[in-house]
PDB file of N, CA and C in Angstrom:
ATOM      1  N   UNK A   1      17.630  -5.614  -0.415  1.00  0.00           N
ATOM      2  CA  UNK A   1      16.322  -5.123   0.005  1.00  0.00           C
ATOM      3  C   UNK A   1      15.244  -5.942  -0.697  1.00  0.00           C
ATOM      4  N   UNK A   2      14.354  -6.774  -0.267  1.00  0.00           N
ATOM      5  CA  UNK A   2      12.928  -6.918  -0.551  1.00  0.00           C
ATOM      6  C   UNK A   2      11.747  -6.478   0.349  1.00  0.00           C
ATOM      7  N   UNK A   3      10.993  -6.447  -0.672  1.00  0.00           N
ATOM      8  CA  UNK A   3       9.545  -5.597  -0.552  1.00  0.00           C
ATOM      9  C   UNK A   3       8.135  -7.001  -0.957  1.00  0.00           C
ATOM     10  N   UNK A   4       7.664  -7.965   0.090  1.00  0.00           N
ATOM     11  CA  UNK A   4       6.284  -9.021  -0.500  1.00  0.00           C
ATOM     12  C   UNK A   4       5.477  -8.204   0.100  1.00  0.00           C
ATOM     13  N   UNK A   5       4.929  -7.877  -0.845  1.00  0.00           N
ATOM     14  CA  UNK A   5       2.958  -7.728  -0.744  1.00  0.00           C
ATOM     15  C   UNK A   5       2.050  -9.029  -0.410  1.00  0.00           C
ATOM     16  N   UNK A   6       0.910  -9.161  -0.310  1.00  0.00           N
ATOM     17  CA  UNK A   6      -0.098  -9.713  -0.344  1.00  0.00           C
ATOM     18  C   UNK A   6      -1.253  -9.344   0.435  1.00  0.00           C
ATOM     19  N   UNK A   7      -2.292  -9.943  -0.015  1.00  0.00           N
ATOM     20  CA  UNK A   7      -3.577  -9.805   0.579  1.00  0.00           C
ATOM     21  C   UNK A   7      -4.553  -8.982  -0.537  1.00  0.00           C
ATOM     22  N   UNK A   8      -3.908  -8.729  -1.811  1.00  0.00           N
ATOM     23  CA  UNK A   8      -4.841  -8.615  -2.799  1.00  0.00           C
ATOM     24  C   UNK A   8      -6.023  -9.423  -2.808  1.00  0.00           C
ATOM     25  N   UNK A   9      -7.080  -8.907  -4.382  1.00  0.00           N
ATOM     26  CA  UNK A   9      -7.628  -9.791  -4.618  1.00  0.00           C
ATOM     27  C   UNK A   9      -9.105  -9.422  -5.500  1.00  0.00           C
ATOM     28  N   UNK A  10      -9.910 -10.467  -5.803  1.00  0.00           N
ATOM     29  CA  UNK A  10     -10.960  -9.552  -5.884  1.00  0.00           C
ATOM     30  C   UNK A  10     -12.430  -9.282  -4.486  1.00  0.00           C
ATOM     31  N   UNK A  11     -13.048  -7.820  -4.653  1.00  0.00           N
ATOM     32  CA  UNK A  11     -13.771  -7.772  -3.896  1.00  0.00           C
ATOM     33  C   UNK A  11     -15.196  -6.896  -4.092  1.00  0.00           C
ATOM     34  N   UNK A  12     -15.920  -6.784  -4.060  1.00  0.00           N
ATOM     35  CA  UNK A  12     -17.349  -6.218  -4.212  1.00  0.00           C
ATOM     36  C   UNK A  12     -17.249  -4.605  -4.059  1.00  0.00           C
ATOM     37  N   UNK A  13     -17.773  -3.467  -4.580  1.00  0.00           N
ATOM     38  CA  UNK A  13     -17.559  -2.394  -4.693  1.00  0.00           C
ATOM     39  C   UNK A  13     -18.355  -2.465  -3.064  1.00  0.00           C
ATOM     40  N   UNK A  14     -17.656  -0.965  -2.059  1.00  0.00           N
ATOM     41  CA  UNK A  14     -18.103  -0.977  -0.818  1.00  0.00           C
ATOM     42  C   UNK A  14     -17.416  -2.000  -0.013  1.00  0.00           C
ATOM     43  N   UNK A  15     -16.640  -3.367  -0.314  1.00  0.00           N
ATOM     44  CA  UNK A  15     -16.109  -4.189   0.472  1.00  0.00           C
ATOM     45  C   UNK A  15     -14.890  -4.091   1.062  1.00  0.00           C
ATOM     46  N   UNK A  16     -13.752  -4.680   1.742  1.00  0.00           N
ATOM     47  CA  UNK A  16     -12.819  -3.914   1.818  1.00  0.00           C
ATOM     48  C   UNK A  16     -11.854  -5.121   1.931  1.00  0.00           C
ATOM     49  N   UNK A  17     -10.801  -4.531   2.135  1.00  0.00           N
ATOM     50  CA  UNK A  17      -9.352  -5.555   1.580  1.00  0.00           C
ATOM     51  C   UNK A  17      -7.766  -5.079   2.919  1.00  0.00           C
ATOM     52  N   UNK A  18      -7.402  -5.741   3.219  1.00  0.00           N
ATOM     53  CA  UNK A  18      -6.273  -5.070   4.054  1.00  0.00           C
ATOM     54  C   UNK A  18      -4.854  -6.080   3.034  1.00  0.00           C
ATOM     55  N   UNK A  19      -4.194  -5.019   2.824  1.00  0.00           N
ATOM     56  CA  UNK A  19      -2.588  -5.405   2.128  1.00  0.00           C
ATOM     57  C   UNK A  19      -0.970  -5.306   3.072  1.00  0.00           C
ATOM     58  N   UNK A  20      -0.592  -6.416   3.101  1.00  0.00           N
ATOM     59  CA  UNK A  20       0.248  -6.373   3.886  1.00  0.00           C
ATOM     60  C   UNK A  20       1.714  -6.557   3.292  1.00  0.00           C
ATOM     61  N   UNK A  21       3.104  -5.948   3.482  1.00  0.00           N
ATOM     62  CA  UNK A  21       4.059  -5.707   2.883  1.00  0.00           C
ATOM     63  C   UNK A  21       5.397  -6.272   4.193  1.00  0.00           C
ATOM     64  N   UNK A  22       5.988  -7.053   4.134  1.00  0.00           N
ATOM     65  CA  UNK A  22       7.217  -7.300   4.579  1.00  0.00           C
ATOM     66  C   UNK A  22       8.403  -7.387   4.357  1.00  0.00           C
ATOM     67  N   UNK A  23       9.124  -6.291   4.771  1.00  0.00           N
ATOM     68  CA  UNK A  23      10.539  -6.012   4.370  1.00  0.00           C
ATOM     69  C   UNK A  23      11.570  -6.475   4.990  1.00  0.00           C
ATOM     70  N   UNK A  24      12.447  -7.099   3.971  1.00  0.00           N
ATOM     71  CA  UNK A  24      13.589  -7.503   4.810  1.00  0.00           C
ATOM     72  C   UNK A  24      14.757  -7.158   4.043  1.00  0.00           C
ATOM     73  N   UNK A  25      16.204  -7.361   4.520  1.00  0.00           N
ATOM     74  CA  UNK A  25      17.433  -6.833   3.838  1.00  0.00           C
ATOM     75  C   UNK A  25      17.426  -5.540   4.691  1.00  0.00           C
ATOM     76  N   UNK A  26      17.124  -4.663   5.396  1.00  0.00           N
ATOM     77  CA  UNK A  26      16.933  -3.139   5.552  1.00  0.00           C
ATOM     78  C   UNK A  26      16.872  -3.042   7.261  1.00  0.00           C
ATOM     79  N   UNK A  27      17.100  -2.863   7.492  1.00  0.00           N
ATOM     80  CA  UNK A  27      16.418  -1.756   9.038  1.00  0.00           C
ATOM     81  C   UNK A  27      15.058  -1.175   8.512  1.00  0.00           C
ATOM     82  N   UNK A  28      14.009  -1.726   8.709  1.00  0.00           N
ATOM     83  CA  UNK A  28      12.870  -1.555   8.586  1.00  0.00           C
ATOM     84  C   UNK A  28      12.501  -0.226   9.068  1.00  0.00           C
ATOM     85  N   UNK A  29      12.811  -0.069  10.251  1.00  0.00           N
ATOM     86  CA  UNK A  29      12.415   1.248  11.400  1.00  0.00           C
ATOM     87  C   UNK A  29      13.032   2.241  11.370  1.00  0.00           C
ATOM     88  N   UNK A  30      13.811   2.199   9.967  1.00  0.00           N
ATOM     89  CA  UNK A  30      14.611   2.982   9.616  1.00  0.00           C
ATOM     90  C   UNK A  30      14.398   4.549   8.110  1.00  0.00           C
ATOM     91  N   UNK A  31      12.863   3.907   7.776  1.00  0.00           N
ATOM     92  CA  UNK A  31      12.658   4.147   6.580  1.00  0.00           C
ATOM     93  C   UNK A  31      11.199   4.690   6.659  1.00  0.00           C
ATOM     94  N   UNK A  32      10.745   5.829   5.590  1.00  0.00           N
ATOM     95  CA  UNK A  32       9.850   6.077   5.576  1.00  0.00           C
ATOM     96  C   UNK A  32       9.418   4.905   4.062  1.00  0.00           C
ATOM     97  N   UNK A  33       8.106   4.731   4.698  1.00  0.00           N
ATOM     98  CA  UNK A  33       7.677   3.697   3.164  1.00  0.00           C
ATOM     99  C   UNK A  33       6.280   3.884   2.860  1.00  0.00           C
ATOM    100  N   UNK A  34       5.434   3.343   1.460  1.00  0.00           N
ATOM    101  CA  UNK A  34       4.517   4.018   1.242  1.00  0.00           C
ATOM    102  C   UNK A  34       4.002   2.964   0.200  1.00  0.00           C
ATOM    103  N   UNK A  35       2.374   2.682  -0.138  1.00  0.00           N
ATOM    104  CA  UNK A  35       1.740   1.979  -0.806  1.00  0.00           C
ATOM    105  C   UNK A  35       1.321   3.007  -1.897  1.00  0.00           C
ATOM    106  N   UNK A  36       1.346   2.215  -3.331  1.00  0.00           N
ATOM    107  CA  UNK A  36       1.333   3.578  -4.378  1.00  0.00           C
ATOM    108  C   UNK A  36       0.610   2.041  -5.245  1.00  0.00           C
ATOM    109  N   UNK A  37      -0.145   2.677  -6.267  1.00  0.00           N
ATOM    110  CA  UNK A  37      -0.977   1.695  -6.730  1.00  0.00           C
ATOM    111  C   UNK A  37      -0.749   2.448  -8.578  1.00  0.00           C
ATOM    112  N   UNK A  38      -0.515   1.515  -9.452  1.00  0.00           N
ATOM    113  CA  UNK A  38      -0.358   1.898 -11.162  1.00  0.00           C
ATOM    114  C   UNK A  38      -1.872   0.938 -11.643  1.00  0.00           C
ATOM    115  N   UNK A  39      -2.348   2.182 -12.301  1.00  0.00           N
ATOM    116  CA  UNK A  39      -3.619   1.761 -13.585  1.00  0.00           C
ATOM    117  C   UNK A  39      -3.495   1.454 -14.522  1.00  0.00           C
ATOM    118  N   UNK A  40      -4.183   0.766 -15.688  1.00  0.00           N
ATOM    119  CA  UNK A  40      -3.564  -0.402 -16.688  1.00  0.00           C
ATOM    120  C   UNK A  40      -3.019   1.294 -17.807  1.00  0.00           C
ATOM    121  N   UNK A  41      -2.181   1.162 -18.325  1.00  0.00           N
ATOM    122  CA  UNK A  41      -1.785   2.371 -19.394  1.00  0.00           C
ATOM    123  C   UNK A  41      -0.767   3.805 -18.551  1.00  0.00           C
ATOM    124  N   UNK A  42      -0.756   3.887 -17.418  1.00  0.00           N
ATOM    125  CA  UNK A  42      -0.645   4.998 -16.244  1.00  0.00           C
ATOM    126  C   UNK A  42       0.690   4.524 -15.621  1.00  0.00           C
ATOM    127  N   UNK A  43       1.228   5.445 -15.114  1.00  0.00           N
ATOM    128  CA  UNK A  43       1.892   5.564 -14.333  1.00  0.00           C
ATOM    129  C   UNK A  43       2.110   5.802 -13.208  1.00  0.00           C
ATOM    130  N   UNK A  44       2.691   5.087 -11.971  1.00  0.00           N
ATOM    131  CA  UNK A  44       2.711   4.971 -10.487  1.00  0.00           C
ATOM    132  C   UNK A  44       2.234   6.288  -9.862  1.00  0.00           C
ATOM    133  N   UNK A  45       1.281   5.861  -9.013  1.00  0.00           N
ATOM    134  CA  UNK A  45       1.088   7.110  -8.185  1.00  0.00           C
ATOM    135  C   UNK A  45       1.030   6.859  -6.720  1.00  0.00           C
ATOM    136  N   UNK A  46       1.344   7.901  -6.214  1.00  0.00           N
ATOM    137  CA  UNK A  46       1.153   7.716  -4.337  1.00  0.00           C
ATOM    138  C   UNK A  46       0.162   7.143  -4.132  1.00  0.00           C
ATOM    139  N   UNK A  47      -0.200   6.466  -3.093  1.00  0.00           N
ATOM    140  CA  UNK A  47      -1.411   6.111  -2.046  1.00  0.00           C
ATOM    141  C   UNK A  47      -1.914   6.489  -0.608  1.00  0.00           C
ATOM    142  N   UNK A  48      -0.503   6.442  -0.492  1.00  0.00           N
ATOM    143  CA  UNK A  48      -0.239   6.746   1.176  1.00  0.00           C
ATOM    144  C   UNK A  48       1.088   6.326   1.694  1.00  0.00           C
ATOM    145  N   UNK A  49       1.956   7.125   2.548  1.00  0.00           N
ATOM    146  CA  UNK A  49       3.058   7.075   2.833  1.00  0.00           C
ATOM    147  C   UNK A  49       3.103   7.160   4.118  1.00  0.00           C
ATOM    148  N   UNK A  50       3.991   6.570   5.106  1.00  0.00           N
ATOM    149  CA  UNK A  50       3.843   6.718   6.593  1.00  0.00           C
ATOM    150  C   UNK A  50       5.395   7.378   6.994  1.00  0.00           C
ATOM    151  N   UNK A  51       5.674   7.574   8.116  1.00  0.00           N
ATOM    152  CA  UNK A  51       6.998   8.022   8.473  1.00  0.00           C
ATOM    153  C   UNK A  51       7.801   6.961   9.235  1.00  0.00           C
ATOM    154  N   UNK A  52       8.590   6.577   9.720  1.00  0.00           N
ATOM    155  CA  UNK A  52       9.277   6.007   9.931  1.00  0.00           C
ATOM    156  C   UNK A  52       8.629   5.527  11.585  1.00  0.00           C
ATOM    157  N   UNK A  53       8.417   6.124  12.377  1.00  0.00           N
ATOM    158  CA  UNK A  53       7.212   5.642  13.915  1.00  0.00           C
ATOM    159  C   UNK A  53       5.874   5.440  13.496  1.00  0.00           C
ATOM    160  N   UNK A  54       5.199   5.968  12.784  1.00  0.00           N
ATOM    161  CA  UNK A  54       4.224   6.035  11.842  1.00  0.00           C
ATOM    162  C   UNK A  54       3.334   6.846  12.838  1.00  0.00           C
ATOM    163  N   UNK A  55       3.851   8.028  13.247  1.00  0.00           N
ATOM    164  CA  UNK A  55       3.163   8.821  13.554  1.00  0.00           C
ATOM    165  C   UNK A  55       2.614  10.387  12.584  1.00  0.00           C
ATOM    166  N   UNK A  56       3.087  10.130  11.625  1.00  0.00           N
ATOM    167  CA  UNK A  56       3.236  11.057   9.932  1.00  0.00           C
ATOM    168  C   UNK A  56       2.616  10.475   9.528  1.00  0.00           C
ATOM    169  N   UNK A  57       1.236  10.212   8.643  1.00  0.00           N
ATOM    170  CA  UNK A  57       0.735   9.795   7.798  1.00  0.00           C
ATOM    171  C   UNK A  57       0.507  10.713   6.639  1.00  0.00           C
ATOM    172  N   UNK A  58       0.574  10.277   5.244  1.00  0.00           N
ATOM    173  CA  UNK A  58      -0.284  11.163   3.771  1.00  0.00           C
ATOM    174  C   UNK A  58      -0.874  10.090   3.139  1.00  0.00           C
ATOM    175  N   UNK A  59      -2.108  10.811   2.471  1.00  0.00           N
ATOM    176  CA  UNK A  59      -3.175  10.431   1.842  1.00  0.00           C
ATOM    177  C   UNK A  59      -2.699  10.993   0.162  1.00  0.00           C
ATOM    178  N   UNK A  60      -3.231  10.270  -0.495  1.00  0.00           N
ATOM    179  CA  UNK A  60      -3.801  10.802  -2.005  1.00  0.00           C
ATOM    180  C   UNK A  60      -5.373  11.161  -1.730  1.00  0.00           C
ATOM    181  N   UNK A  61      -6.011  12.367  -2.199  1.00  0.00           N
ATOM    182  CA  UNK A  61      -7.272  13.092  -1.956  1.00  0.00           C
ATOM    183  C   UNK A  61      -8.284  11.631  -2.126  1.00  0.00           C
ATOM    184  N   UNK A  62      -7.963  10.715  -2.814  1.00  0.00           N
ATOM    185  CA  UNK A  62      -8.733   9.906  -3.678  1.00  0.00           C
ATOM    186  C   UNK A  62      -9.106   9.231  -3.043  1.00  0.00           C
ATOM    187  N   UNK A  63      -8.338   8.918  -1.813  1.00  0.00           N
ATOM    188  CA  UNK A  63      -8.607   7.450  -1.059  1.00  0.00           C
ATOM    189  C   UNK A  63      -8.786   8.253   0.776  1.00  0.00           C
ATOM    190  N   UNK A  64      -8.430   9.476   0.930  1.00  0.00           N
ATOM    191  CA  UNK A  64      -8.988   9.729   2.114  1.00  0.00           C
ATOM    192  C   UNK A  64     -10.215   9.442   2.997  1.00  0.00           C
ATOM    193  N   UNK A  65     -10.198   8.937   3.985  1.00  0.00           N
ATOM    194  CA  UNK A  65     -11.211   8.789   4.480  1.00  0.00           C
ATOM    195  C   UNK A  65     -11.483   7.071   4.781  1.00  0.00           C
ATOM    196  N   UNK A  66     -11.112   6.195   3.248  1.00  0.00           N
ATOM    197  CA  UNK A  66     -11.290   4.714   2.969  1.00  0.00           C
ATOM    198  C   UNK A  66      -9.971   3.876   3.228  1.00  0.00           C
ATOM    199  N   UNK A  67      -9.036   4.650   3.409  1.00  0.00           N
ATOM    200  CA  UNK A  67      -7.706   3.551   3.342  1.00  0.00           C
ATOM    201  C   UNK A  67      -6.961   4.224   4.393  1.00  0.00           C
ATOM    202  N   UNK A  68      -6.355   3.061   5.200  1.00  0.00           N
ATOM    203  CA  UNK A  68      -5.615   3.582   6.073  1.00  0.00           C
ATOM    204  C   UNK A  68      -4.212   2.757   6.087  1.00  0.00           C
ATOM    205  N   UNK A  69      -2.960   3.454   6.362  1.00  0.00           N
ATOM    206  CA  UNK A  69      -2.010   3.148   6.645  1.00  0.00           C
ATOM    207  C   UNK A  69      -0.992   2.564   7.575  1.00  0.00           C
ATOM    208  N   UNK A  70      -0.767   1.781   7.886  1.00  0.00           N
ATOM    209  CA  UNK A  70       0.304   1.569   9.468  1.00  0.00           C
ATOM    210  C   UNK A  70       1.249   0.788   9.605  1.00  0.00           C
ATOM    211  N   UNK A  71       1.944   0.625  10.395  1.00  0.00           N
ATOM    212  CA  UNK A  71       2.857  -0.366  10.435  1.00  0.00           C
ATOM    213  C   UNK A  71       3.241  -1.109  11.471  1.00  0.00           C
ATOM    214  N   UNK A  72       3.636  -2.111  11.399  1.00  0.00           N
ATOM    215  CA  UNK A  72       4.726  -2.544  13.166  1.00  0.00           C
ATOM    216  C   UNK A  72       6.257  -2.824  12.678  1.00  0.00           C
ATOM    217  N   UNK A  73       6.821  -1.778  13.157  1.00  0.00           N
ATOM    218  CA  UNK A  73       8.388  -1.918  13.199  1.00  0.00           C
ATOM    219  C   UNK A  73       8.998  -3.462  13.903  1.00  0.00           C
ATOM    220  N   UNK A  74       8.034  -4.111  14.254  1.00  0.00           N
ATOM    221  CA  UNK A  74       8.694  -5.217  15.209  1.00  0.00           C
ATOM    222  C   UNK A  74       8.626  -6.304  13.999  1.00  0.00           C
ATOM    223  N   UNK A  75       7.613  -6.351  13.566  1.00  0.00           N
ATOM    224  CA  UNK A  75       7.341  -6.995  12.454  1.00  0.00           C
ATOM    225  C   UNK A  75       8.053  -6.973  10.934  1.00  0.00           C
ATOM    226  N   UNK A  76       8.459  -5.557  11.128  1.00  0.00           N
ATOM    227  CA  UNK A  76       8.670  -5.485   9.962  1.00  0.00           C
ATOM    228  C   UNK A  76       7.745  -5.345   8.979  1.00  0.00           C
ATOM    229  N   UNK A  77       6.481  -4.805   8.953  1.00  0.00           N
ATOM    230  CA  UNK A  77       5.643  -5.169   7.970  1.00  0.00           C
ATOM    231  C   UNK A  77       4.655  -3.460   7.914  1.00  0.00           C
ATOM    232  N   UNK A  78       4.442  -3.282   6.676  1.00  0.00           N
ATOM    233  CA  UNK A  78       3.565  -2.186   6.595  1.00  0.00           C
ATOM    234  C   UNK A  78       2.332  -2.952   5.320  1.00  0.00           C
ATOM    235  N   UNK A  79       0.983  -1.769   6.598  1.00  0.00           N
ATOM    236  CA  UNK A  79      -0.756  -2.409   6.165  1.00  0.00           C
ATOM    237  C   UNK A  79      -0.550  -1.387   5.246  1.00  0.00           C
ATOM    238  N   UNK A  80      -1.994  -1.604   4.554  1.00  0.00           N
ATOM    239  CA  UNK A  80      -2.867  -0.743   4.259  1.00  0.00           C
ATOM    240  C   UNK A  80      -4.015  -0.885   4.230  1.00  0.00           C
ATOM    241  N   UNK A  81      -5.230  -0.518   4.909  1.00  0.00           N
ATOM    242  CA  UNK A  81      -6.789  -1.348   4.939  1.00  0.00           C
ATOM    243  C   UNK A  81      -6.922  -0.185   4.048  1.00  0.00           C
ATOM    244  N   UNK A  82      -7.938  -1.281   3.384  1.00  0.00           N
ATOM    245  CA  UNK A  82      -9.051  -0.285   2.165  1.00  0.00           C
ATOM    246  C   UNK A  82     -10.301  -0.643   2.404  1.00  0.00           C
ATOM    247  N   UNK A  83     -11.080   0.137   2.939  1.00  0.00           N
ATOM    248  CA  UNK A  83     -12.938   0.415   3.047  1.00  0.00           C
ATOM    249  C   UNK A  83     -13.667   1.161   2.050  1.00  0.00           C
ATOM    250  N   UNK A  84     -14.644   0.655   2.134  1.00  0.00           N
ATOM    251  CA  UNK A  84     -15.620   1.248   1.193  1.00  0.00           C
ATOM    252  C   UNK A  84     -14.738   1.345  -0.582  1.00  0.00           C
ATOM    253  N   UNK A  85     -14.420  -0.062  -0.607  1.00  0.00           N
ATOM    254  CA  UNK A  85     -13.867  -0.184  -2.208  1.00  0.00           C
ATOM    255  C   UNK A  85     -14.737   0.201  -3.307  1.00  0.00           C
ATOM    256  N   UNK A  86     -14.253   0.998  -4.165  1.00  0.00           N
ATOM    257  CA  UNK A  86     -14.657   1.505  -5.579  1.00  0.00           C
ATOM    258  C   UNK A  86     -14.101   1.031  -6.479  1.00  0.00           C
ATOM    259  N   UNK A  87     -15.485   1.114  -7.453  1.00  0.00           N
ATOM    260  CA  UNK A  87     -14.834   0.223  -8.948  1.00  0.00           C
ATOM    261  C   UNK A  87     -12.963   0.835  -9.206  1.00  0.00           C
ATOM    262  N   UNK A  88     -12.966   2.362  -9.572  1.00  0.00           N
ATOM    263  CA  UNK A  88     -12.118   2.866  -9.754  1.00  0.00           C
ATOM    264  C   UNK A  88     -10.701   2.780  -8.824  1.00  0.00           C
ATOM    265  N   UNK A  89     -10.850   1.831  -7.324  1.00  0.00           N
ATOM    266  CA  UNK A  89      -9.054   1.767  -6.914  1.00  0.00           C
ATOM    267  C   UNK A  89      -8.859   0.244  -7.366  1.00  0.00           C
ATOM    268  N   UNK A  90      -9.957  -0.072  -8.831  1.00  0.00           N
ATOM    269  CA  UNK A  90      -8.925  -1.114  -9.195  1.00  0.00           C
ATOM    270  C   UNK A  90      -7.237  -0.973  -9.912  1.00  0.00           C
ATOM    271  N   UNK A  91      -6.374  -2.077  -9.501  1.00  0.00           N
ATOM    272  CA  UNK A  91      -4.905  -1.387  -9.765  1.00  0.00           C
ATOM    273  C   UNK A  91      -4.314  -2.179  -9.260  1.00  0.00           C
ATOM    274  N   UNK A  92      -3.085  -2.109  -9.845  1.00  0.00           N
ATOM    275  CA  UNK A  92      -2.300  -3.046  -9.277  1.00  0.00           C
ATOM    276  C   UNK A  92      -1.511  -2.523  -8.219  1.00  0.00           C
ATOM    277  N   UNK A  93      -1.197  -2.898  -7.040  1.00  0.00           N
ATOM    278  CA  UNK A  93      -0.928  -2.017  -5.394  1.00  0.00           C
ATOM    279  C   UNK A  93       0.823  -2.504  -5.104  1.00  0.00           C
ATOM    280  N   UNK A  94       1.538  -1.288  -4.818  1.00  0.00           N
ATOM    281  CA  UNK A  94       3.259  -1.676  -4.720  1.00  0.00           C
ATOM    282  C   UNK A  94       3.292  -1.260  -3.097  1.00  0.00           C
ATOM    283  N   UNK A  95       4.025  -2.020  -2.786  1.00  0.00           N
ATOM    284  CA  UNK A  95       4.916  -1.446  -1.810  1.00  0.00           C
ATOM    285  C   UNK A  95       6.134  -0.592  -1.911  1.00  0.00           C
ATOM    286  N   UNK A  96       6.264   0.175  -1.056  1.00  0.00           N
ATOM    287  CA  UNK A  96       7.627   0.619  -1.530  1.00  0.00           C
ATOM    288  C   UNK A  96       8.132   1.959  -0.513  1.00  0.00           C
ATOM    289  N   UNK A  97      10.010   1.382  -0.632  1.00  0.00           N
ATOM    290  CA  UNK A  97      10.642   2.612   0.104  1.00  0.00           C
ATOM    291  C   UNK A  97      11.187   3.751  -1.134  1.00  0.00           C
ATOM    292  N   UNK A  98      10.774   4.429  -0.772  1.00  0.00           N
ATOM    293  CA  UNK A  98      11.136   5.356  -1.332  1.00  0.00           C
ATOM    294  C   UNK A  98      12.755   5.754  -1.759  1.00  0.00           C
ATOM    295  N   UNK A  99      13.217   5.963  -0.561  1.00  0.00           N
ATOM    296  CA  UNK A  99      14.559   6.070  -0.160  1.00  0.00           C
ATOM    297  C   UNK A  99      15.608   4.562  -1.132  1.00  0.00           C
ATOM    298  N   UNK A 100      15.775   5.173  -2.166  1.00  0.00           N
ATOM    299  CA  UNK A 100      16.508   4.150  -2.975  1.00  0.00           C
ATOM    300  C   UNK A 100      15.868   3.355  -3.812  1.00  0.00           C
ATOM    301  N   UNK A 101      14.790   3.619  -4.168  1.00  0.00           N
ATOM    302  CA  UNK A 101      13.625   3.849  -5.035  1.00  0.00           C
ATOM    303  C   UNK A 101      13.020   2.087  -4.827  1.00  0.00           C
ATOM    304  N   UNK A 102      13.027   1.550  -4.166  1.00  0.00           N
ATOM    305  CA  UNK A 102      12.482  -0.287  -3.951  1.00  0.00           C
ATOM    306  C   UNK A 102      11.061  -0.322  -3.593  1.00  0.00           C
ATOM    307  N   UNK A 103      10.845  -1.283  -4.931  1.00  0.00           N
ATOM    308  CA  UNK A 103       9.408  -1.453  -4.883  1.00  0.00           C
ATOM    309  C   UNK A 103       9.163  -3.573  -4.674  1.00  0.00           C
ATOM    310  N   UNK A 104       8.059  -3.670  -4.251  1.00  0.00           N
ATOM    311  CA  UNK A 104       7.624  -4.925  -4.335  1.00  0.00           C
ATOM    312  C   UNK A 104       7.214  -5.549  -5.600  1.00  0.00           C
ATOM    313  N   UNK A 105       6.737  -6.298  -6.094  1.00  0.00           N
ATOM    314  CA  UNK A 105       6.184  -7.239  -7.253  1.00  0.00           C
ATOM    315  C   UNK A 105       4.975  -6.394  -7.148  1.00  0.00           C
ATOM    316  N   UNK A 106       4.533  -6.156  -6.094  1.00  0.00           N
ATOM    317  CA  UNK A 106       2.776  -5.628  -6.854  1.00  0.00           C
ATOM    318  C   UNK A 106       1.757  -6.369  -6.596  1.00  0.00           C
ATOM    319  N   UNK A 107       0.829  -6.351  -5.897  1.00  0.00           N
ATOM    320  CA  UNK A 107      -0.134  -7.376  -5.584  1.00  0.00           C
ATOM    321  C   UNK A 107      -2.092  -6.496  -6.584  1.00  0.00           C
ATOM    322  N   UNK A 108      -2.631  -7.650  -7.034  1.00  0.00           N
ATOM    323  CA  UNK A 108      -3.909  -7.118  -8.323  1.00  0.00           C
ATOM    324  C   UNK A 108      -4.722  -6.851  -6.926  1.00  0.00           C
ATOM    325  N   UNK A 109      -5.214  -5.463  -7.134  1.00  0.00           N
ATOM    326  CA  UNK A 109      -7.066  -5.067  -6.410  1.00  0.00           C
ATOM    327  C   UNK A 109      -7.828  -5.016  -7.225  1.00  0.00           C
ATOM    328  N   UNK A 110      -8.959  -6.016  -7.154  1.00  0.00           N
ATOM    329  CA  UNK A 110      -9.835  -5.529  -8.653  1.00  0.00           C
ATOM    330  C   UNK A 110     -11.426  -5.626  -7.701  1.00  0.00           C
ATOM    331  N   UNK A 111     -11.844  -4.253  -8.112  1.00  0.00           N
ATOM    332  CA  UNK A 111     -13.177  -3.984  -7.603  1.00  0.00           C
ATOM    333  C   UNK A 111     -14.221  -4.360  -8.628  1.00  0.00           C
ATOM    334  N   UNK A 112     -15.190  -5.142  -8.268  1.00  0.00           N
ATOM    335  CA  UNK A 112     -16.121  -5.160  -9.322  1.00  0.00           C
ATOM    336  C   UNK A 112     -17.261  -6.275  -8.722  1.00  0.00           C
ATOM    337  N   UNK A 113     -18.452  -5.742  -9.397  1.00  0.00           N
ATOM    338  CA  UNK A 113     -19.506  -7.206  -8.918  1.00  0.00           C
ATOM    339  C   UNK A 113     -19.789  -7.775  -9.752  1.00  0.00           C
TER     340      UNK A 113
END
C-alpha cells in the first residue's frame, strides 16, 4: 500500500490550497479514506473522511464549511480543497486509509502573510 500527497505549500490567510493523494498497491474503490492533519507537539487528528463512492462525507467542526473532500475512484486519487485558509490549519496534512492504519509522508500547509 502507498499513500503520495501533494499540493501543499505556503499560502496567504483567506487563500486556498487543493491536496491531492494517490493510492496504489490497494483497490482504491474499495476503502473508506480520510485527510487528517498533526500540529507541531500534537497528535493526529481527523480532517475529513469520505466513504468509499464518496457519497458519505465527515467534517472536523474546525474546517466545516472551508474544506472539502472527494475523490475519483478511476483515478485513484482523493482531494481535499481548503478555502478561506487560517493562520491556525497550519500543519502538516496525511493521507490516509484507515482500514489497516496507512498513512502518506505528509505534505507542510503553512498559513501566514
Amino acid at each position: 500500500v502507498q499513500l503520495v500527497e501533494s499540493g501543499g505549500g505556503l499560502v496567504q490567510p483567506g487563500g486556498s490550497l487543493t491536496l491531492s493523494c494517490v493510492g496504489s498497491g490497494f483497490t482504491f474503490s474499495f476503502y473508506f479514506m480520510g485527510w487528517y492533519r498533526q500540529f507541531p507537539g500534537k497528535g493526529r487528528e481527523l480532517v475529513a473522511r469520505i466513504d468509499m463512492t464518496g457519497g458519505s462525507r465527515e467534517y472536523a467542526d474546525s474546517v466545516k464549511g472551508r474544506f472539502t473532500i472527494s475523490r475519483d475512484n478511476d483515478k485513484n486519487t482523493l482531494y481535499l480543497q481548503m478555502n478561506n485558509l487560517k493562520v491556525e490549519d497550519t500543519a502538516i496534512y496525511y493521507c490516509g486509509r484507515p482500514t489497516g492504519n496507512y498513512w502518506g509522508q505528509g505534505t507542510q500547509v503553512t498559513v501566514s502573510s
